[in-house]
C-alpha atoms as a PDB file:
ATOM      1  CA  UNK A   1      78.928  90.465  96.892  1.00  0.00           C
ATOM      2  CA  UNK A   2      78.384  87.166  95.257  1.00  0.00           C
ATOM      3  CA  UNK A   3      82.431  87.167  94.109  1.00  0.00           C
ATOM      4  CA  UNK A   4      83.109  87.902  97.832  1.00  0.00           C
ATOM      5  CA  UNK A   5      81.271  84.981  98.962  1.00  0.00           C
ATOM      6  CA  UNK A   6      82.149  82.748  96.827  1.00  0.00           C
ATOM      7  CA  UNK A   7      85.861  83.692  97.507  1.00  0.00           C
ATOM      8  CA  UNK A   8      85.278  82.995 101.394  1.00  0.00           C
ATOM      9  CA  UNK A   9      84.365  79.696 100.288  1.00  0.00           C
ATOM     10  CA  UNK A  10      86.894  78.615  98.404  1.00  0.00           C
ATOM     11  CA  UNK A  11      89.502  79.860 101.244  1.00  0.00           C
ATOM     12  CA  UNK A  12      87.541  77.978 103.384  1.00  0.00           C
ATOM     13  CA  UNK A  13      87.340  75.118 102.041  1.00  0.00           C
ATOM     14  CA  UNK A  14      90.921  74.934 101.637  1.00  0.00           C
ATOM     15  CA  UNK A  15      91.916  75.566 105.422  1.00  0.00           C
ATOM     16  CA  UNK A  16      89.897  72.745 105.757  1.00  0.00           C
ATOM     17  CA  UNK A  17      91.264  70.928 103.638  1.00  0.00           C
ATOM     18  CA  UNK A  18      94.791  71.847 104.430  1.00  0.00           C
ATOM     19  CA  UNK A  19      93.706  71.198 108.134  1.00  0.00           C
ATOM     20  CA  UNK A  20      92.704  67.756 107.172  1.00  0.00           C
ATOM     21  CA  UNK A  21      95.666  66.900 105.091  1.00  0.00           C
ATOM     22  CA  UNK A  22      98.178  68.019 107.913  1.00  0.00           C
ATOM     23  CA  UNK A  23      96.292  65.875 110.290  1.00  0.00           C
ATOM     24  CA  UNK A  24      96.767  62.989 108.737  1.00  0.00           C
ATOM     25  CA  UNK A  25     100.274  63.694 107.927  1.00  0.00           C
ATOM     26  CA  UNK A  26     100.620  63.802 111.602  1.00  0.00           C
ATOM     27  CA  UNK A  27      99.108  60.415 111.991  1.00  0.00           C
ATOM     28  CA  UNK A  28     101.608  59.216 109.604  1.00  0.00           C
ATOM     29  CA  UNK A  29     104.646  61.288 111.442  1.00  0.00           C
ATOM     30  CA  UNK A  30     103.453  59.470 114.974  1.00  0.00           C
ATOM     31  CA  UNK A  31     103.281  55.837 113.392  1.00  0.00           C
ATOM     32  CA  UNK A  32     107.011  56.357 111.914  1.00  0.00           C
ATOM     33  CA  UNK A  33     107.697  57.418 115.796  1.00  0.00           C
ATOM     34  CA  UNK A  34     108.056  60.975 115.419  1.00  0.00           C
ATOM     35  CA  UNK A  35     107.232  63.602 118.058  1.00  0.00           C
ATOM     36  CA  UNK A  36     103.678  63.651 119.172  1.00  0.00           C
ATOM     37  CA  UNK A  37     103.389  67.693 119.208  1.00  0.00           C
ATOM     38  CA  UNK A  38     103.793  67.202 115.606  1.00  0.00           C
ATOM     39  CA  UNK A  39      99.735  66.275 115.503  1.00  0.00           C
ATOM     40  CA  UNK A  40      99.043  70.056 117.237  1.00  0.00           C
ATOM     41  CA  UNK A  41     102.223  71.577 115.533  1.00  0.00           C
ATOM     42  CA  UNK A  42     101.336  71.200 111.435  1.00  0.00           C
ATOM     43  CA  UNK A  43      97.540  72.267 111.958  1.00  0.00           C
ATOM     44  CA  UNK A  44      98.957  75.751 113.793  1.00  0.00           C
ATOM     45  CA  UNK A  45     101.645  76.063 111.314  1.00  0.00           C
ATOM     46  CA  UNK A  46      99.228  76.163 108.158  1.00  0.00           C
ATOM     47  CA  UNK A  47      96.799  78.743 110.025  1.00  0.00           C
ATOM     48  CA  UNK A  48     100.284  80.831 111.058  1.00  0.00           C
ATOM     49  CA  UNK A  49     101.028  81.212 107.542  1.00  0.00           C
ATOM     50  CA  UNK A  50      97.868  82.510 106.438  1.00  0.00           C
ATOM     51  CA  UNK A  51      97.653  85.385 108.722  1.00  0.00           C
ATOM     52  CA  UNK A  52     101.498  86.721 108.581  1.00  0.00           C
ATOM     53  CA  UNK A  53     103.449  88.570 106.131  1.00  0.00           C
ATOM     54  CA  UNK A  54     104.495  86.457 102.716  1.00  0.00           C
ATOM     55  CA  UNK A  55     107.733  86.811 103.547  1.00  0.00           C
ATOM     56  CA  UNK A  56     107.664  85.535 106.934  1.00  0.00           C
ATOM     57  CA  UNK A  57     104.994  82.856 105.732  1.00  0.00           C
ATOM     58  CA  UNK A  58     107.374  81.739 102.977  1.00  0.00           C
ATOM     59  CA  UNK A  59     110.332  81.124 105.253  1.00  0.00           C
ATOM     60  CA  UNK A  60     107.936  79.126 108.213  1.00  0.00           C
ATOM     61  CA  UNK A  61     107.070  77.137 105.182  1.00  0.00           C
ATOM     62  CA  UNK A  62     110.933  76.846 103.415  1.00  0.00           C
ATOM     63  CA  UNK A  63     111.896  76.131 107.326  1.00  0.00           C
ATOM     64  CA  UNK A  64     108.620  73.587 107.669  1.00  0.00           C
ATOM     65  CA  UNK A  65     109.877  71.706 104.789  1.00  0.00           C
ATOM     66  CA  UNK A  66     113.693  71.769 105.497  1.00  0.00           C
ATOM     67  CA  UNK A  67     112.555  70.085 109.069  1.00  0.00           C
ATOM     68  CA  UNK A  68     109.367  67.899 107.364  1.00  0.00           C
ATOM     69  CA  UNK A  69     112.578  66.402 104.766  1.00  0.00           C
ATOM     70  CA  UNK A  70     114.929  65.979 107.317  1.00  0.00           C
ATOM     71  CA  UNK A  71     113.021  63.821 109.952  1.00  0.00           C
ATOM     72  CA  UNK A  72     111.081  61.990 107.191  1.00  0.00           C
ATOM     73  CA  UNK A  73     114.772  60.722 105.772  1.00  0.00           C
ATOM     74  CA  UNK A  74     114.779  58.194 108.189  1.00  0.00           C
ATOM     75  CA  UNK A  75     111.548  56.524 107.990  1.00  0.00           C
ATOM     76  CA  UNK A  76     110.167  53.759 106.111  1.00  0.00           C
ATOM     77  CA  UNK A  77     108.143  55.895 103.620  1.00  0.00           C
ATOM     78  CA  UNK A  78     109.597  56.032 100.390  1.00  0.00           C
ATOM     79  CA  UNK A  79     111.033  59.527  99.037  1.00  0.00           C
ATOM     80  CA  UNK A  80     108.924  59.680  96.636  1.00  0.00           C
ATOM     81  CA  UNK A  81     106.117  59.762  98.819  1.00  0.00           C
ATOM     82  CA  UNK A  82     107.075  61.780 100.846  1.00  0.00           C
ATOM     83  CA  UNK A  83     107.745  64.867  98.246  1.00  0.00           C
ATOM     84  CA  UNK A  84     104.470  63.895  96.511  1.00  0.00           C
ATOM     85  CA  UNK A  85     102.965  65.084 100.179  1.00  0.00           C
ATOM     86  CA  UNK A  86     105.204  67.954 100.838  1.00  0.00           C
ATOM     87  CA  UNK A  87     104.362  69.431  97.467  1.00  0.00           C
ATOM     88  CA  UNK A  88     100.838  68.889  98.440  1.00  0.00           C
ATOM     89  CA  UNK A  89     100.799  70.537 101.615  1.00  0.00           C
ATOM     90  CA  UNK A  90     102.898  73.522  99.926  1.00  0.00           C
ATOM     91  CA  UNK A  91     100.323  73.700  97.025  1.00  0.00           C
ATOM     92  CA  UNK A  92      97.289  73.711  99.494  1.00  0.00           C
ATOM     93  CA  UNK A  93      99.041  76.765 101.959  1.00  0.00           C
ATOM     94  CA  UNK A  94      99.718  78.466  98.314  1.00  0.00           C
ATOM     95  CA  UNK A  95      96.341  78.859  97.205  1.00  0.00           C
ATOM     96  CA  UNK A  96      95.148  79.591 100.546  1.00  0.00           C
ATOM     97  CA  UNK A  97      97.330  82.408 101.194  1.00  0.00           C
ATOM     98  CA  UNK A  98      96.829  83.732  97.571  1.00  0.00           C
ATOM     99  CA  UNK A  99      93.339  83.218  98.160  1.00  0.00           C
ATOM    100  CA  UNK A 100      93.356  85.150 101.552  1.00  0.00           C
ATOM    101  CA  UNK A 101      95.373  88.059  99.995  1.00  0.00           C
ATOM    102  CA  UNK A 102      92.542  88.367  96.819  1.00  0.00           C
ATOM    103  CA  UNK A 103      89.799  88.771  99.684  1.00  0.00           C
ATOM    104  CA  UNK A 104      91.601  91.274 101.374  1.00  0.00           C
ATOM    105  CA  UNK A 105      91.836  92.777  97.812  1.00  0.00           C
ATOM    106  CA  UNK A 106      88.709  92.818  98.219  1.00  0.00           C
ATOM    107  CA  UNK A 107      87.011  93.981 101.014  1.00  0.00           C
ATOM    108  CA  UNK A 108      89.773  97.604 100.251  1.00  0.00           C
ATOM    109  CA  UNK A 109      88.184  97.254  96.433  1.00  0.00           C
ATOM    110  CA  UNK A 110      84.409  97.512  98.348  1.00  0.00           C
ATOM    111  CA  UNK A 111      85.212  99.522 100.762  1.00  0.00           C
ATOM    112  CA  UNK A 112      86.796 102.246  98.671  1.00  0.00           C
ATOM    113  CA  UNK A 113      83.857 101.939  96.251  1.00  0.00           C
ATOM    114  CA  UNK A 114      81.063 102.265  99.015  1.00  0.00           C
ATOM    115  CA  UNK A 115      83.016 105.323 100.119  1.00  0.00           C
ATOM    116  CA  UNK A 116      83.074 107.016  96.863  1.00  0.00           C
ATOM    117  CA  UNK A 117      78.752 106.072  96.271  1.00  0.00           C
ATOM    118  CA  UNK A 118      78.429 107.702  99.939  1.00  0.00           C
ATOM    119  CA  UNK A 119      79.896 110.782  98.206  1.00  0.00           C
ATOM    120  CA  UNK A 120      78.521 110.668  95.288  1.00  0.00           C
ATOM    121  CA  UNK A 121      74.728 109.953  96.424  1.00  0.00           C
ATOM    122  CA  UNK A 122      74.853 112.863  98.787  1.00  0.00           C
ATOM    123  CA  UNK A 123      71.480 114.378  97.803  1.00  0.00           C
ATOM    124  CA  UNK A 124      68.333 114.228  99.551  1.00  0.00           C
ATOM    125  CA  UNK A 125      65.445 112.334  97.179  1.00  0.00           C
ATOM    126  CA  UNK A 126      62.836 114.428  98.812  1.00  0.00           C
ATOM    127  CA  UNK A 127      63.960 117.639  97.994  1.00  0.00           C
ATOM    128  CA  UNK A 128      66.766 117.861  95.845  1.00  0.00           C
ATOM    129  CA  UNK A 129      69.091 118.903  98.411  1.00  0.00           C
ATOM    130  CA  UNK A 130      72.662 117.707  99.490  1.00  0.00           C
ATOM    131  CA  UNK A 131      72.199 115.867 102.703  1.00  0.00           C
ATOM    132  CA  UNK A 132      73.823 116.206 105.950  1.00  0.00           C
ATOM    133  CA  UNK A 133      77.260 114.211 105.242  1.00  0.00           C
ATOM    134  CA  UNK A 134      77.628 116.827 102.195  1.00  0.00           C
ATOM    135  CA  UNK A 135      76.837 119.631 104.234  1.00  0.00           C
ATOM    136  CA  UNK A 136      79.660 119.028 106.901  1.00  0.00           C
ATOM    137  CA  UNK A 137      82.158 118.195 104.056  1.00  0.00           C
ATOM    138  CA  UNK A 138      80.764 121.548 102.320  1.00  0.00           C
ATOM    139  CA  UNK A 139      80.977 123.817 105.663  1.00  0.00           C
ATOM    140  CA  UNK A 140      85.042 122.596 105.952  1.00  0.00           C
ATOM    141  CA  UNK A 141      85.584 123.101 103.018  1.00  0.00           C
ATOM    142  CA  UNK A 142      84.697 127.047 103.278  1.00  0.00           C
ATOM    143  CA  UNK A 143      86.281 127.186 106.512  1.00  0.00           C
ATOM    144  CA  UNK A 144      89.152 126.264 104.988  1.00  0.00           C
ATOM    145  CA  UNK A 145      88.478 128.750 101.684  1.00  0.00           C
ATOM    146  CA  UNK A 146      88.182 131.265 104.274  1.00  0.00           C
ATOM    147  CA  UNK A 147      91.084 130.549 106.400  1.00  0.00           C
ATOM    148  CA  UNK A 148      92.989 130.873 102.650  1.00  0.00           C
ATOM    149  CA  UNK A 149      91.475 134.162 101.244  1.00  0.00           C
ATOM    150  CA  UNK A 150      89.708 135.708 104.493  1.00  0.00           C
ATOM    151  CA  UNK A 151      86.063 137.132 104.783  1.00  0.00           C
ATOM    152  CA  UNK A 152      82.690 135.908 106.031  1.00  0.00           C
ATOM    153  CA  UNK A 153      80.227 133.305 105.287  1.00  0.00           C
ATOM    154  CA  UNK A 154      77.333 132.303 107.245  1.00  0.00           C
ATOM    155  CA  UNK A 155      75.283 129.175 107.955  1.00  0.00           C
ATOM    156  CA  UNK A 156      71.437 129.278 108.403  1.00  0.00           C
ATOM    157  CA  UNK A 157      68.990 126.877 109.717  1.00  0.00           C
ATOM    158  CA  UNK A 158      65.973 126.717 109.104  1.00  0.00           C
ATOM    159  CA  UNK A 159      63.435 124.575 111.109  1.00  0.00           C
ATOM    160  CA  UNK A 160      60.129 123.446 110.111  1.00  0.00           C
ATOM    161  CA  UNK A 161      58.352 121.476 113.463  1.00  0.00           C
ATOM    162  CA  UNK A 162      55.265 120.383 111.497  1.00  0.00           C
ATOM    163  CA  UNK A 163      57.760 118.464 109.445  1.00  0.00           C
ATOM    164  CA  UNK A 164      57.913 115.341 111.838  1.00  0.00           C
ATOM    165  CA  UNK A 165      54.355 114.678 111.708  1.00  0.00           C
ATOM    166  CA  UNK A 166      53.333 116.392 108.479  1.00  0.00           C
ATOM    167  CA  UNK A 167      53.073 113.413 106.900  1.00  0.00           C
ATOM    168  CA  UNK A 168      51.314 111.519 109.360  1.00  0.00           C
ATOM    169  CA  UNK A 169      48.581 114.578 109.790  1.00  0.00           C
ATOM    170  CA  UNK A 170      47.754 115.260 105.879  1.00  0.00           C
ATOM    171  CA  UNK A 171      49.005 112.356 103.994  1.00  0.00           C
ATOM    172  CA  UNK A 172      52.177 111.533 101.969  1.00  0.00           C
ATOM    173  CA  UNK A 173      50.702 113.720  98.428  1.00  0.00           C
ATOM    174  CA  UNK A 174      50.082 117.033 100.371  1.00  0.00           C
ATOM    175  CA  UNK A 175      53.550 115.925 102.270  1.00  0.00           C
ATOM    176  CA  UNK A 176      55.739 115.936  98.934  1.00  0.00           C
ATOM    177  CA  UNK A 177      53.525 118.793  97.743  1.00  0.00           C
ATOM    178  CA  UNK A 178      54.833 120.932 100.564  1.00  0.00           C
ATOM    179  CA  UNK A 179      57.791 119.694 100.125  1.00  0.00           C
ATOM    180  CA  UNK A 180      58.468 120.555  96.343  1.00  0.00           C
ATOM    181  CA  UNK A 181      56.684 124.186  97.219  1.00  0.00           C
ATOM    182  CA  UNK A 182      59.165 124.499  99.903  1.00  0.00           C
ATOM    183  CA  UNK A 183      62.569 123.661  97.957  1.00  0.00           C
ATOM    184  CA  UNK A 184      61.171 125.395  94.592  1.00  0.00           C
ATOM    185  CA  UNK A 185      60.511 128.728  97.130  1.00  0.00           C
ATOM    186  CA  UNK A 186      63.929 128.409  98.783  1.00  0.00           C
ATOM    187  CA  UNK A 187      65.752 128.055  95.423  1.00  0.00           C
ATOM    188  CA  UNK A 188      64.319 131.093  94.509  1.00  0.00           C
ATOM    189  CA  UNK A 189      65.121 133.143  97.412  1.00  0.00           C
ATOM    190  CA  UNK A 190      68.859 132.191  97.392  1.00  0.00           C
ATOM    191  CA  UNK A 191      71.610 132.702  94.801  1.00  0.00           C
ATOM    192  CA  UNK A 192      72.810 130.114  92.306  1.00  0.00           C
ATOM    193  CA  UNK A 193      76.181 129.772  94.550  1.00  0.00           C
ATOM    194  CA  UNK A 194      74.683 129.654  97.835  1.00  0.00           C
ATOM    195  CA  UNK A 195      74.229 126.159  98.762  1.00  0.00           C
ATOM    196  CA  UNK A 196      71.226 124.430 100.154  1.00  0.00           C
ATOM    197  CA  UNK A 197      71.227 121.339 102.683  1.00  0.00           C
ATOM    198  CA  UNK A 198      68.271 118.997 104.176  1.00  0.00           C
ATOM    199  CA  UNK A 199      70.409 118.212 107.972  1.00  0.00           C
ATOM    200  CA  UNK A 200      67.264 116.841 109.271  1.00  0.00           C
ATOM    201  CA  UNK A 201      63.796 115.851 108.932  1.00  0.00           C
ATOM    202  CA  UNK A 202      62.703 119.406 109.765  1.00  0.00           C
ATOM    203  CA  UNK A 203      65.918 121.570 109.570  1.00  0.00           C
ATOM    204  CA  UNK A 204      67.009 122.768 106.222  1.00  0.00           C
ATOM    205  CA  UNK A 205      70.570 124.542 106.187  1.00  0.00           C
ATOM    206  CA  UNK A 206      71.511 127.421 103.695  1.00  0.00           C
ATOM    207  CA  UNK A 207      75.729 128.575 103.281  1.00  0.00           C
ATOM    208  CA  UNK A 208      75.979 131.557 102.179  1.00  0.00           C
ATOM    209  CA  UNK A 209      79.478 132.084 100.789  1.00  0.00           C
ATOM    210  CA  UNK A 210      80.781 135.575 101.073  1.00  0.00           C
ATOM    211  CA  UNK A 211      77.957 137.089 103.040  1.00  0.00           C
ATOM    212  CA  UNK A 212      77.226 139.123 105.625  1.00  0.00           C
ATOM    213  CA  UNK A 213      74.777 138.569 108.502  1.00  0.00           C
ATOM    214  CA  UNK A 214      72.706 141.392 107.608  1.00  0.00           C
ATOM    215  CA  UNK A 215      72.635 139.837 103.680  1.00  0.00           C
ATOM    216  CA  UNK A 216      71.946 136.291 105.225  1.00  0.00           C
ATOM    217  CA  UNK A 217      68.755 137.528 106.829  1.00  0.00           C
ATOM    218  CA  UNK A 218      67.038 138.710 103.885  1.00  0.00           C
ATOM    219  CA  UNK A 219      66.807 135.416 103.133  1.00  0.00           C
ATOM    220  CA  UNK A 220      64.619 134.609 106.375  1.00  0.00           C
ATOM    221  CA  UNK A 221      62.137 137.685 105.585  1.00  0.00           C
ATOM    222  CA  UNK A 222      61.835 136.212 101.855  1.00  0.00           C
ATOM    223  CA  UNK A 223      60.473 132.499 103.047  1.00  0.00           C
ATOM    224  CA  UNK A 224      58.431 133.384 106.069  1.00  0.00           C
ATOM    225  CA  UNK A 225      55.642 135.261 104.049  1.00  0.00           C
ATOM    226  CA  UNK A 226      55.443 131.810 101.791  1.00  0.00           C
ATOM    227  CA  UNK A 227      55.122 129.750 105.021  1.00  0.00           C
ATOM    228  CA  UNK A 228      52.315 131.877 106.421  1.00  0.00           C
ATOM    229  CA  UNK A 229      50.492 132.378 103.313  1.00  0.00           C
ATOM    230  CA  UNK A 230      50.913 128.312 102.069  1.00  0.00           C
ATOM    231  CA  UNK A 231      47.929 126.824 100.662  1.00  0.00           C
ATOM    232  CA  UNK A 232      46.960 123.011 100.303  1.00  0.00           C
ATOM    233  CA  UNK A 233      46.105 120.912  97.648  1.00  0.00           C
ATOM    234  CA  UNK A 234      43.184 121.531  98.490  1.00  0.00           C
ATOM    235  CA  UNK A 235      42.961 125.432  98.364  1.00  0.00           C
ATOM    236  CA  UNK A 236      43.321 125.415 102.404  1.00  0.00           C
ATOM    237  CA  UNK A 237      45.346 128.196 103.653  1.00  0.00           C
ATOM    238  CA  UNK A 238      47.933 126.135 106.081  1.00  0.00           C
ATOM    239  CA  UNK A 239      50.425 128.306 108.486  1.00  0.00           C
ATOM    240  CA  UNK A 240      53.700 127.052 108.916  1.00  0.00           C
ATOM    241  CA  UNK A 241      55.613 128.058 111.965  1.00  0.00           C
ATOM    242  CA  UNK A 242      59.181 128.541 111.189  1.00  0.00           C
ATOM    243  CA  UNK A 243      62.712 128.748 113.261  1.00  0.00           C
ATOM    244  CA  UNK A 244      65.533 129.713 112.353  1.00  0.00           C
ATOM    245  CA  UNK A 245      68.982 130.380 113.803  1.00  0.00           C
ATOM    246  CA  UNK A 246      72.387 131.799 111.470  1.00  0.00           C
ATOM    247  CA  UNK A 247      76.285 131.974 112.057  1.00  0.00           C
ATOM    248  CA  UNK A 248      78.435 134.164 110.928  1.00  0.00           C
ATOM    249  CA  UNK A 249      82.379 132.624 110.460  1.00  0.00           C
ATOM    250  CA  UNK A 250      84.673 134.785 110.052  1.00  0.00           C
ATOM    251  CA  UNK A 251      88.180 134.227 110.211  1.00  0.00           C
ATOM    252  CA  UNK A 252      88.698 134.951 114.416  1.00  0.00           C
ATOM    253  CA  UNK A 253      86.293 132.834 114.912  1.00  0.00           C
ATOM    254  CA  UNK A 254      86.384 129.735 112.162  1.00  0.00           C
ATOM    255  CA  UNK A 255      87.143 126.942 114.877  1.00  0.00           C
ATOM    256  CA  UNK A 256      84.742 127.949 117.637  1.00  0.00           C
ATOM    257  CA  UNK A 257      82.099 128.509 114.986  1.00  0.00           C
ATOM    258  CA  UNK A 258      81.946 125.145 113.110  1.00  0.00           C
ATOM    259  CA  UNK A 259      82.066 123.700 116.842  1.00  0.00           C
ATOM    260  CA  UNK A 260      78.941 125.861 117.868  1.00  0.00           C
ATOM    261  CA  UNK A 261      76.924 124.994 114.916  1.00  0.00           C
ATOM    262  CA  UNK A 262      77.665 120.869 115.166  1.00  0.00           C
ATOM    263  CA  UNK A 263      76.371 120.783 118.833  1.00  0.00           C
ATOM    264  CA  UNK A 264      73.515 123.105 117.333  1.00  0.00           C
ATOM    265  CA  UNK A 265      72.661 120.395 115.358  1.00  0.00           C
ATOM    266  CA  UNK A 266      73.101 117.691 117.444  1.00  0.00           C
ATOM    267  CA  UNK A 267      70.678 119.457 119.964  1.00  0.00           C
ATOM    268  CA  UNK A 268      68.280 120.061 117.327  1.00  0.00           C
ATOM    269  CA  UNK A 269      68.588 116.043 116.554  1.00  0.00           C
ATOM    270  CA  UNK A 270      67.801 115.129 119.906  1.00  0.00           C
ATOM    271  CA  UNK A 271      64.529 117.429 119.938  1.00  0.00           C
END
């Protein structure tokens, strides 16, 4: 961040510069009785170049200074001077543009990065779980699996309501105690390949890879029981209403299924 800004600076600074230069270059041009639009034509010229292709900056410029030598042949200004300012002007629109095409450099270089810590920090601190951004990359991925080698997989939610005011009701230890019972339970009711998600604050989403329905919901009758039967820090038996919903994908219905189960979870968002 601090290269980027200091960057934007120094391209700054040398518009403004080259803005200044070109101005009174202009000045000069009008008291050697050359066209007045020069004065509005140099500034818009120099901020032209920056924002166009190299190529087509390069020729403005070779064409800029093919006109600038020309007209300038005829005035009182000694040639000399007047390459001394050309080559001025040309260095000041070089490091401009270079400077311009580094910070576009960049912005893709930080952008591209920040893409790939999105992916790679993908798991919920709470919990241990990939979050939601994994999960949908996760679910096309199997769709796609599936689409390749056939079968079934299936997607359960499970919703927790006390969730969004746990914390608030019994205090942030018994909240991350519940929490680290809950994901420790989970992980043992599920395979090592089936894959766990937090979507929400109080949804939790299992995929199942190569399972059936009927397989899926074994799952559900494993984790109720340790909801009902939970018990607080301090040795208080706490009930824990739970909701949960599944799809099965299969390969008929791939497209219409990974549809259903984003506006389930949008709906469930908006709860």
């Amino acid at each position: 961040m601090r290269h980027w800004s200091a960057m934007s600076f120094q391209l700054i600074a040398l518009i403004i510069g080259s803005l200044i230069v070109s101005t009174l270059l202009s000045s000069v041009l009008m008291m050697n009785n050359l066209p007045v639009w020069w004065m509005i034509c140099i500034p818009v010229l120099y901020l032209s170049t920056l924002l166009i292709h190299r190529a087509s900056g390069a020729l403005i410029s070779l064409g800029f200074g093919a006109y600038f030598f020309i007209m300038m042949s005829g005035t009182t200004i000694p040639v000399i001077v007047q390459l001394l300012i050309l080559l001025l002007l040309v260095m000041l629109t070089s490091l401009a543009y270079l400077l311009q095409v580094d910070l576009f450099r960049s912005q893709f270089a930080l952008s591209v990065a920040e893409a790939r810590v999105s992916q790679l920090i993908a798991v919920d601190p709470e919990t241990g779980f990939d979050n939601r951004n994994r999960f949908f990359m996760d679910l096309e991925a199997e769709r796609d699996r599936l689409i390749r080698n056939g079968g079934t997989f299936v997607v359960t939610f499970v919703t927790l309501p006390l969730l969004n005011d746990f914390e608030k009701r019994y205090g942030q230890s018994e909240y991350e105690w519940f929490l680290d019972y809950f994901s420790d339970e989970l992980h043992e009711a599920t395979r090592r390949t089936d894959k766990k998600y937090r979507v929400a604050s109080d949804t939790f989403a299992v995929l199942f890879p190569q399972t059936s329905l009927e397989n899926a919901q074994i799952v559900h009758e494993r984790i109720k029981p340790l909801l009902q039967g939970y018990s607080r820090l301090d040795g208080e038996l706490l009930t824990i209403d739970c909701l949960d919903k599944s799809f099965e994908v299969t390969l008929e219905n791939s497209f219409m299924s990974l549809d259903e189960i984003r506006i389930y979870l949008n709906e469930d968002e908006k709860k």
